[in-house]
C-alpha atoms as a PDB file:
ATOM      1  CA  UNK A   1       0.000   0.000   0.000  1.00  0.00           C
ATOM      2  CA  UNK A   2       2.984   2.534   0.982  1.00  0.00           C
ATOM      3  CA  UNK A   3       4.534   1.630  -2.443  1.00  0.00           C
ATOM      4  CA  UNK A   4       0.999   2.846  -4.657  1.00  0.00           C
ATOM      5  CA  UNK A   5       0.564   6.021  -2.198  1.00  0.00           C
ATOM      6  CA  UNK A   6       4.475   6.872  -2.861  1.00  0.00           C
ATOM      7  CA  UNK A   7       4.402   5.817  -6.683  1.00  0.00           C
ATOM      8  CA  UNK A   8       1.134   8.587  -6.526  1.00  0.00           C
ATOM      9  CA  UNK A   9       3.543  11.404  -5.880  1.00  0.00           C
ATOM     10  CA  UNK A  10       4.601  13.364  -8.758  1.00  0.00           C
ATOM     11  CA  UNK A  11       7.749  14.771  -6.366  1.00  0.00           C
ATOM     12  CA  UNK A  12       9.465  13.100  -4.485  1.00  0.00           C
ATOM     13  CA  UNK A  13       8.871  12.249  -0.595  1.00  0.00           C
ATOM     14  CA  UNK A  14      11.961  11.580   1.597  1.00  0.00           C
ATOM     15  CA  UNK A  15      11.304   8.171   3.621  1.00  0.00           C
ATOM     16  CA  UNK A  16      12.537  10.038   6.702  1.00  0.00           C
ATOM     17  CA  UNK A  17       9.253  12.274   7.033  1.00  0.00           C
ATOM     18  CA  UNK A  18       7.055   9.473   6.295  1.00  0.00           C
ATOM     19  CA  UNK A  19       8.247   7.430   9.378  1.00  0.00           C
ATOM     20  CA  UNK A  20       7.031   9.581  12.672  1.00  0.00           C
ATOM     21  CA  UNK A  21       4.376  11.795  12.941  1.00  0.00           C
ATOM     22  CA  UNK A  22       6.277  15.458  13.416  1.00  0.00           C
ATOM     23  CA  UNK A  23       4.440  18.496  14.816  1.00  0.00           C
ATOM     24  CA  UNK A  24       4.044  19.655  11.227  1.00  0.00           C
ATOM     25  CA  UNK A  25       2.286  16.167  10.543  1.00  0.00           C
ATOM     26  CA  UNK A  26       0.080  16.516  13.305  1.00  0.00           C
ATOM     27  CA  UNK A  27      -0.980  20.167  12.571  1.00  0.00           C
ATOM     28  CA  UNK A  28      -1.876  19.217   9.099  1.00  0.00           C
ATOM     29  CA  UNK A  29      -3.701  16.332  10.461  1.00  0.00           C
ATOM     30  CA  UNK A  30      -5.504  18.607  13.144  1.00  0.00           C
ATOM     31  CA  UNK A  31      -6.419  21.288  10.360  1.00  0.00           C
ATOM     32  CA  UNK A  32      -7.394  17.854   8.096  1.00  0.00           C
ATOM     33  CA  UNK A  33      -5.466  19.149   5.697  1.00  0.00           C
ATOM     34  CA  UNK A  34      -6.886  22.514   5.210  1.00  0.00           C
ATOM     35  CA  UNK A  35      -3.747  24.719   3.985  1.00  0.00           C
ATOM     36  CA  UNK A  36      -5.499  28.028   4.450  1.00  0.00           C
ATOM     37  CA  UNK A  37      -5.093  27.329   7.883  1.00  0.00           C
ATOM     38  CA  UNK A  38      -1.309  25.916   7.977  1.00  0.00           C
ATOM     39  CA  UNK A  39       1.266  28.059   9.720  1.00  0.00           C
ATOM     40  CA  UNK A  40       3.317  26.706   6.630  1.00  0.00           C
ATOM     41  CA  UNK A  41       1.120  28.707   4.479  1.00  0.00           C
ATOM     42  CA  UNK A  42       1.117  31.540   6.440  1.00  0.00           C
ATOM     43  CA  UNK A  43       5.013  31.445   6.279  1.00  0.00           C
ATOM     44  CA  UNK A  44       4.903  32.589   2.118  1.00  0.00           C
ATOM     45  CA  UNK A  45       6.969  29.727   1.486  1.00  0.00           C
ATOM     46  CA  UNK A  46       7.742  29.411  -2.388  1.00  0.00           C
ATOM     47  CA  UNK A  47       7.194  25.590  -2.527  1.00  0.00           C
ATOM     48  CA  UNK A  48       4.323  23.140  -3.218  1.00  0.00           C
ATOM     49  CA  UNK A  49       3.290  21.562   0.377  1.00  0.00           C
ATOM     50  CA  UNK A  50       3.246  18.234   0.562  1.00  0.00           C
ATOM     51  CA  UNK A  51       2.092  17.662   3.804  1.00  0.00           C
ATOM     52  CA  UNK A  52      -0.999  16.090   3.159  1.00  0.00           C
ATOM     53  CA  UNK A  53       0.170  13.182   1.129  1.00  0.00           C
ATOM     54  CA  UNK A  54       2.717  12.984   3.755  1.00  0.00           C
ATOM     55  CA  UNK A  55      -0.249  12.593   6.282  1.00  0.00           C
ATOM     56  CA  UNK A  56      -1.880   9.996   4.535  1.00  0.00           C
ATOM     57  CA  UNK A  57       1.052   7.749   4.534  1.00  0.00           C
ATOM     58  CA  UNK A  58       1.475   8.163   7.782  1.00  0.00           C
ATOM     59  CA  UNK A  59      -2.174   6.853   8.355  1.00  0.00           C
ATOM     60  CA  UNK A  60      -1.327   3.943   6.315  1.00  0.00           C
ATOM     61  CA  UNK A  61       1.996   3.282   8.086  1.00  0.00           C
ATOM     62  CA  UNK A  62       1.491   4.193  11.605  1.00  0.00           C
ATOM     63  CA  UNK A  63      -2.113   4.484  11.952  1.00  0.00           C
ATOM     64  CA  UNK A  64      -4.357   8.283  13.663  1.00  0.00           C
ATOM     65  CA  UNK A  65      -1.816  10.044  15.857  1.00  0.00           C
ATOM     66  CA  UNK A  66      -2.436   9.454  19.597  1.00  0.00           C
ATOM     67  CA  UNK A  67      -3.279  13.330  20.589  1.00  0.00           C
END
């Protein structure tokens, strides 16, 4: 399942943010993925977020964060 959600992505993920859910991870998960309310968005940041995709493989991997 990893492999198709991974193979999905049309950049590249680094294996080292899909293996622990990181206080980014769990703010996007919080907001359910709504950007408009990320502080990453609110940063101006000139990149494409990919924090929801990285989200959803962390579902898939690890399972709902324990809050």
């Amino acid at each position: 399942m990893l492999n198709s959600l991974a193979a999905n992505q049309p950049t590249g993920i680094s294996d080292s943010i899909t293996r622990n859910w990181t206080e980014q991870a769990l703010e996007c998960y919080r907001l359910n993925g709504n950007c408009s309310e990320c502080s990453i968005t609110k940063g101006h940041y000139s990149f494409e977020c990919q924090m929801p995709k990285v989200v959803e493989i962390l579902k898939a991997i690890n399972g709902a964060p324990e809050e």
